[in-house]
C-alpha atoms as a PDB file:
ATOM      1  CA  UNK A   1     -13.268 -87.641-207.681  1.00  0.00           C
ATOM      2  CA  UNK A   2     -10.622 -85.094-208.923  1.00  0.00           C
ATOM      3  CA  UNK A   3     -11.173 -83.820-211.672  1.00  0.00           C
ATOM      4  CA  UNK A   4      -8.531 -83.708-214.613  1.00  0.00           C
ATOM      5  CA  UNK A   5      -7.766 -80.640-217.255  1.00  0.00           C
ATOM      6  CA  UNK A   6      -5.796 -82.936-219.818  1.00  0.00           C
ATOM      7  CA  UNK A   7      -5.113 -79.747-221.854  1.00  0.00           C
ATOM      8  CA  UNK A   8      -4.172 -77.673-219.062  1.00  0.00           C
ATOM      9  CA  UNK A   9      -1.933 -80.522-217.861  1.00  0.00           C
ATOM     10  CA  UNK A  10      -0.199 -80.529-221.280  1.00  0.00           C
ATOM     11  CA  UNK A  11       0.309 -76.932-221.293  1.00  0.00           C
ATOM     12  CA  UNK A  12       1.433 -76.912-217.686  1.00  0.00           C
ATOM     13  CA  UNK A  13       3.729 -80.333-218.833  1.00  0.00           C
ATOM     14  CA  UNK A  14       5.406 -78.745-221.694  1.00  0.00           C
ATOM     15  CA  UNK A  15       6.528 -75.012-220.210  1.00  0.00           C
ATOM     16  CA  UNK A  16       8.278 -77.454-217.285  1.00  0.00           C
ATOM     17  CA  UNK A  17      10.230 -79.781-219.788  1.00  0.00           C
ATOM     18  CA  UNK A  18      11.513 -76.660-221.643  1.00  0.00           C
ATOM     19  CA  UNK A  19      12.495 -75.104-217.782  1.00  0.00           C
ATOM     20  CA  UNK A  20      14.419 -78.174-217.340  1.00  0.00           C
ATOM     21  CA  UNK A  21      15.809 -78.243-220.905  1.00  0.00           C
ATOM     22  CA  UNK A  22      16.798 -74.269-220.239  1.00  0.00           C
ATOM     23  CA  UNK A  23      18.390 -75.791-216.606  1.00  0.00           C
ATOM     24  CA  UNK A  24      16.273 -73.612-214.477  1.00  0.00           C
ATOM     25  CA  UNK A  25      14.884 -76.337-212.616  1.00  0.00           C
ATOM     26  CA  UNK A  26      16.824 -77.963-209.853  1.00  0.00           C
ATOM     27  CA  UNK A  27      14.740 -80.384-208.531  1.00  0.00           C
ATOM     28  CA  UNK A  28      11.198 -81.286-209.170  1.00  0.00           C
ATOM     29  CA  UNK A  29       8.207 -84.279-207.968  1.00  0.00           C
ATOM     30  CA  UNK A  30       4.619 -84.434-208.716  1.00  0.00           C
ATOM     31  CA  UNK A  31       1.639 -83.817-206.493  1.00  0.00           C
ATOM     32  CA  UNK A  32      -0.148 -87.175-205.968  1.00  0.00           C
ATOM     33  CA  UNK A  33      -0.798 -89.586-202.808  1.00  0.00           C
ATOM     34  CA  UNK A  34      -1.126 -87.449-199.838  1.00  0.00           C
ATOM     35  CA  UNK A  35      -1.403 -84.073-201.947  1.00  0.00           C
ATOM     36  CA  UNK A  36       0.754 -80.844-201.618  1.00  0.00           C
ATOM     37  CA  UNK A  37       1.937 -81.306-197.785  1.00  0.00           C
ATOM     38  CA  UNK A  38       3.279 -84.844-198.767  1.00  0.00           C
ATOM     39  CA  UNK A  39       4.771 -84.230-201.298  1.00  0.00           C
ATOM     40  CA  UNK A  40       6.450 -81.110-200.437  1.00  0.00           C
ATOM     41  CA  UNK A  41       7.271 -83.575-197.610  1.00  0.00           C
ATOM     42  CA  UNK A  42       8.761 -85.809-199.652  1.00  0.00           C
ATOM     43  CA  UNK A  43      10.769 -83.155-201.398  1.00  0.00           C
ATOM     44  CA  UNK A  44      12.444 -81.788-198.244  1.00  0.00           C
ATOM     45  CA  UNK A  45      13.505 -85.357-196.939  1.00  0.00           C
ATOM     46  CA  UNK A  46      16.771 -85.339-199.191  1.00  0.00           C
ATOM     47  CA  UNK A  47      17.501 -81.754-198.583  1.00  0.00           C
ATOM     48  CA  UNK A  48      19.717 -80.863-195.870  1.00  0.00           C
ATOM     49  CA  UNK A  49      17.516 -77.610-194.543  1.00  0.00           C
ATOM     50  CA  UNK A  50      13.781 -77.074-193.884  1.00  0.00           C
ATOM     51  CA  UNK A  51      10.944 -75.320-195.963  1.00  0.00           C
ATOM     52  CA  UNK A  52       9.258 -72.143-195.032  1.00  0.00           C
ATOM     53  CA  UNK A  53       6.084 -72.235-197.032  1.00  0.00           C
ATOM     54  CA  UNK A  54       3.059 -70.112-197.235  1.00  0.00           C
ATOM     55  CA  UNK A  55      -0.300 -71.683-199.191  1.00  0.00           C
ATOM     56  CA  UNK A  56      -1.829 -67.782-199.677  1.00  0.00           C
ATOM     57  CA  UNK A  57      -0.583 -67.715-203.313  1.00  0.00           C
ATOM     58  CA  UNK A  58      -1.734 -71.432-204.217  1.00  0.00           C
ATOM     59  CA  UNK A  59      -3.676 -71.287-207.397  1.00  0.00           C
ATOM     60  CA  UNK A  60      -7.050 -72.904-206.672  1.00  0.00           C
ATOM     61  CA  UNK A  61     -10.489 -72.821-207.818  1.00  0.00           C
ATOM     62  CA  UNK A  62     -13.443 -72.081-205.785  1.00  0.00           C
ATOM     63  CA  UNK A  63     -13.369 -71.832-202.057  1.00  0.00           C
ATOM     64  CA  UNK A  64     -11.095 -74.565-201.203  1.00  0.00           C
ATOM     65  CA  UNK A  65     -10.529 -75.391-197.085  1.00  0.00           C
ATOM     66  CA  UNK A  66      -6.772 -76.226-195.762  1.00  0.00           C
ATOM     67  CA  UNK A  67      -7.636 -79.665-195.630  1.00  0.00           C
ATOM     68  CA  UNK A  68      -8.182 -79.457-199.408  1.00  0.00           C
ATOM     69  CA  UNK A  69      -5.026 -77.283-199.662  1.00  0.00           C
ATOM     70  CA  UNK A  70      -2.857 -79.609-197.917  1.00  0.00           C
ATOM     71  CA  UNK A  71      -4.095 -82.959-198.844  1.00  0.00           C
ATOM     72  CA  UNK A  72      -5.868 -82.972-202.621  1.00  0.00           C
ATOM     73  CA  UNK A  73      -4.572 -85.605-204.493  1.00  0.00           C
ATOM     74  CA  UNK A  74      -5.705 -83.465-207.904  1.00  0.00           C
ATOM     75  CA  UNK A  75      -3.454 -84.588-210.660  1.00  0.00           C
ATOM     76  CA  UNK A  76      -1.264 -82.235-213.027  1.00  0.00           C
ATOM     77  CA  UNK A  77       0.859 -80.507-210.092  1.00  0.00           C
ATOM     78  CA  UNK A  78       4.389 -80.376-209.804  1.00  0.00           C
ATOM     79  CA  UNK A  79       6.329 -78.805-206.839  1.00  0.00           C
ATOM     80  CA  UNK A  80       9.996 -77.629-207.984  1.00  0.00           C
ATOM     81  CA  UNK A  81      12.686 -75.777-206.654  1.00  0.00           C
ATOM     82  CA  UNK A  82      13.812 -73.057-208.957  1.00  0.00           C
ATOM     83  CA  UNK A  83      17.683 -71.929-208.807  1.00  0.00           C
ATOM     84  CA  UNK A  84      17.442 -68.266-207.624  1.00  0.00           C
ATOM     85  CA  UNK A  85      18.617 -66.388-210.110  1.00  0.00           C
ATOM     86  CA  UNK A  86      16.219 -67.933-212.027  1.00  0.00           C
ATOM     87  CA  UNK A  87      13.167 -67.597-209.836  1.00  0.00           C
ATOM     88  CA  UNK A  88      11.744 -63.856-212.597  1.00  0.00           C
ATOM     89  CA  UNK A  89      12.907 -65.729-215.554  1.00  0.00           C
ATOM     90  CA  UNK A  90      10.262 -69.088-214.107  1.00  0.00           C
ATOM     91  CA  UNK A  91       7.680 -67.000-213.413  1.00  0.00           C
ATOM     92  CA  UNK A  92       7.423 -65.359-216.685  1.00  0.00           C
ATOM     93  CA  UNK A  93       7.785 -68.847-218.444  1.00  0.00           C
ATOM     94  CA  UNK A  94       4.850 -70.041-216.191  1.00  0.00           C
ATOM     95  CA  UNK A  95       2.376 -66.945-216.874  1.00  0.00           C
ATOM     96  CA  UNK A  96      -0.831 -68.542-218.289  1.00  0.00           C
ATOM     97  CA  UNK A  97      -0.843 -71.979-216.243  1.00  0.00           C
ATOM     98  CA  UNK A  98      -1.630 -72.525-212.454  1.00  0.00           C
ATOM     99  CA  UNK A  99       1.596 -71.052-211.082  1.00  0.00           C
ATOM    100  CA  UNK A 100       2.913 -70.007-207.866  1.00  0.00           C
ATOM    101  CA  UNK A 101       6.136 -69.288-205.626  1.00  0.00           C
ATOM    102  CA  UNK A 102       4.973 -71.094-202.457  1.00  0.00           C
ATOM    103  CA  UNK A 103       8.324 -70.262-200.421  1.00  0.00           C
ATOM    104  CA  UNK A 104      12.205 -71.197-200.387  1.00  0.00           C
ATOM    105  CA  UNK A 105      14.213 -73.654-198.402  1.00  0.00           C
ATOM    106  CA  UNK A 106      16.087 -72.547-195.615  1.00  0.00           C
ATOM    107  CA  UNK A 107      19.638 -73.652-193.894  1.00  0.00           C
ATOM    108  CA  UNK A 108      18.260 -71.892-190.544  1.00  0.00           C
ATOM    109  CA  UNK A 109      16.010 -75.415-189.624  1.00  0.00           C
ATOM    110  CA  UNK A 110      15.027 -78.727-190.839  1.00  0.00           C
ATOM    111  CA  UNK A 111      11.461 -78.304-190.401  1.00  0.00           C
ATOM    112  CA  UNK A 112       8.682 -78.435-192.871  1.00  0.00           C
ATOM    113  CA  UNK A 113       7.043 -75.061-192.159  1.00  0.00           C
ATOM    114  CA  UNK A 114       3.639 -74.178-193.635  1.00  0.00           C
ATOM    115  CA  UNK A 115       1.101 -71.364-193.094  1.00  0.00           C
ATOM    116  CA  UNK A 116      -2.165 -70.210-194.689  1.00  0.00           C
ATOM    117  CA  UNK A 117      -2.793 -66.084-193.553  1.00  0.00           C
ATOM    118  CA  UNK A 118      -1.475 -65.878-190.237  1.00  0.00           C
ATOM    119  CA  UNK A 119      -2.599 -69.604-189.413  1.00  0.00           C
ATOM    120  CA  UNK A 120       0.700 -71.724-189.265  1.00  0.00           C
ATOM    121  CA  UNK A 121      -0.791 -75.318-190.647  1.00  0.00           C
ATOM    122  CA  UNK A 122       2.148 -77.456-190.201  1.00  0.00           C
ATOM    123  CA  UNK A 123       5.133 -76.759-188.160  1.00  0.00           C
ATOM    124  CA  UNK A 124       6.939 -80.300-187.822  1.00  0.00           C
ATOM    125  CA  UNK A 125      10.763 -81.716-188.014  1.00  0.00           C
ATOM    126  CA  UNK A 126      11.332 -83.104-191.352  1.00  0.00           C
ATOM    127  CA  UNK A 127      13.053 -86.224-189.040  1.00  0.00           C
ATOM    128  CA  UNK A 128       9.551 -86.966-187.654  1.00  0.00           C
ATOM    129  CA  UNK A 129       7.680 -86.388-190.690  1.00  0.00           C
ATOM    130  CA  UNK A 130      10.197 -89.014-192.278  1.00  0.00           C
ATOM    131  CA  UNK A 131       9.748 -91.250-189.775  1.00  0.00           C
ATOM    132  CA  UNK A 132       6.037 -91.757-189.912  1.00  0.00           C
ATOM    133  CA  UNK A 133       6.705 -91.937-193.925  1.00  0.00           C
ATOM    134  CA  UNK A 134       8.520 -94.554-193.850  1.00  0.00           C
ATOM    135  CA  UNK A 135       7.152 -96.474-191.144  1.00  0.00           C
ATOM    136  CA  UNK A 136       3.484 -95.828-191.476  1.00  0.00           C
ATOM    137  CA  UNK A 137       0.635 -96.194-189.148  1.00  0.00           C
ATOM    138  CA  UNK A 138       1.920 -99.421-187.247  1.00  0.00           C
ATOM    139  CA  UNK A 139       3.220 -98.527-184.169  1.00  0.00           C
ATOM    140  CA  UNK A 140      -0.109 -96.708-183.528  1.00  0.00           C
ATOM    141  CA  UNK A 141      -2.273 -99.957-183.978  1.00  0.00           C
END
């Protein structure tokens, strides 16, 4: 069972509302059913590019395997997409909570792109990945 830091949370909570108050945030959704790769996922689906995403700067504690990476439902995470010009100004804000710049979207594909080292994790179309969202496991049963 995942484990929850309700103080860490908090922290974590209140330096994003004041991002968002200080309109650094764009766009933002929480890390919960499916974990990180769902719900960055999820995220990309209204954009109109892909994301190229590497999970070597994820903050996590312990050894953790990809599986765990991608999929960990562990509550208190937040994926957002920070305005560029804002991305040193974030960063700063963040310092002292679980924090990291995972990677950027990108115009050049709409493909959800994500590596670990030199391992590339997931390389699927968005369209797919939206398609088997939406219309689950069915056609497979």
């Amino acid at each position: 069972m995942p484990r929850t830091d309700l103080e860490a949370n908090l922290a974590l909570y209140r330096k994003y509302h004041e991002a968002v108050k200080r309109g650094w945030i764009l766009a933002a959704h929480d890390v919960s059913e499916g974990g990180l790769a769902v719900a960055l996922a999820e995220f990309a689906f209204s954009g109109k590019g892909g994301l190229d995403l590497s999970l070597d700067a994820l903050p996590v504690n312990g050894d953790v395997s990809k599986i765990a990476r991608l999929f960990a439902e562990t509550p208190g995470r937040l994926v957002m997409e920070i305005a560029p010009e804002h991305r040193e100004a974030v960063a700063a804000h963040f310092a002292g909570v679980a924090y990291a710049e995972l990677g950027a979207a990108t115009d050049a594909h709409r493909d959800l792109r994500i590596e670990w080292g030199k391992e590339t994790l997931i390389d699927e179309p968005l369209s797919e990945l939206k398609s088997l969202w939406k219309n689950g496991l069915a056609p497979y049963y």
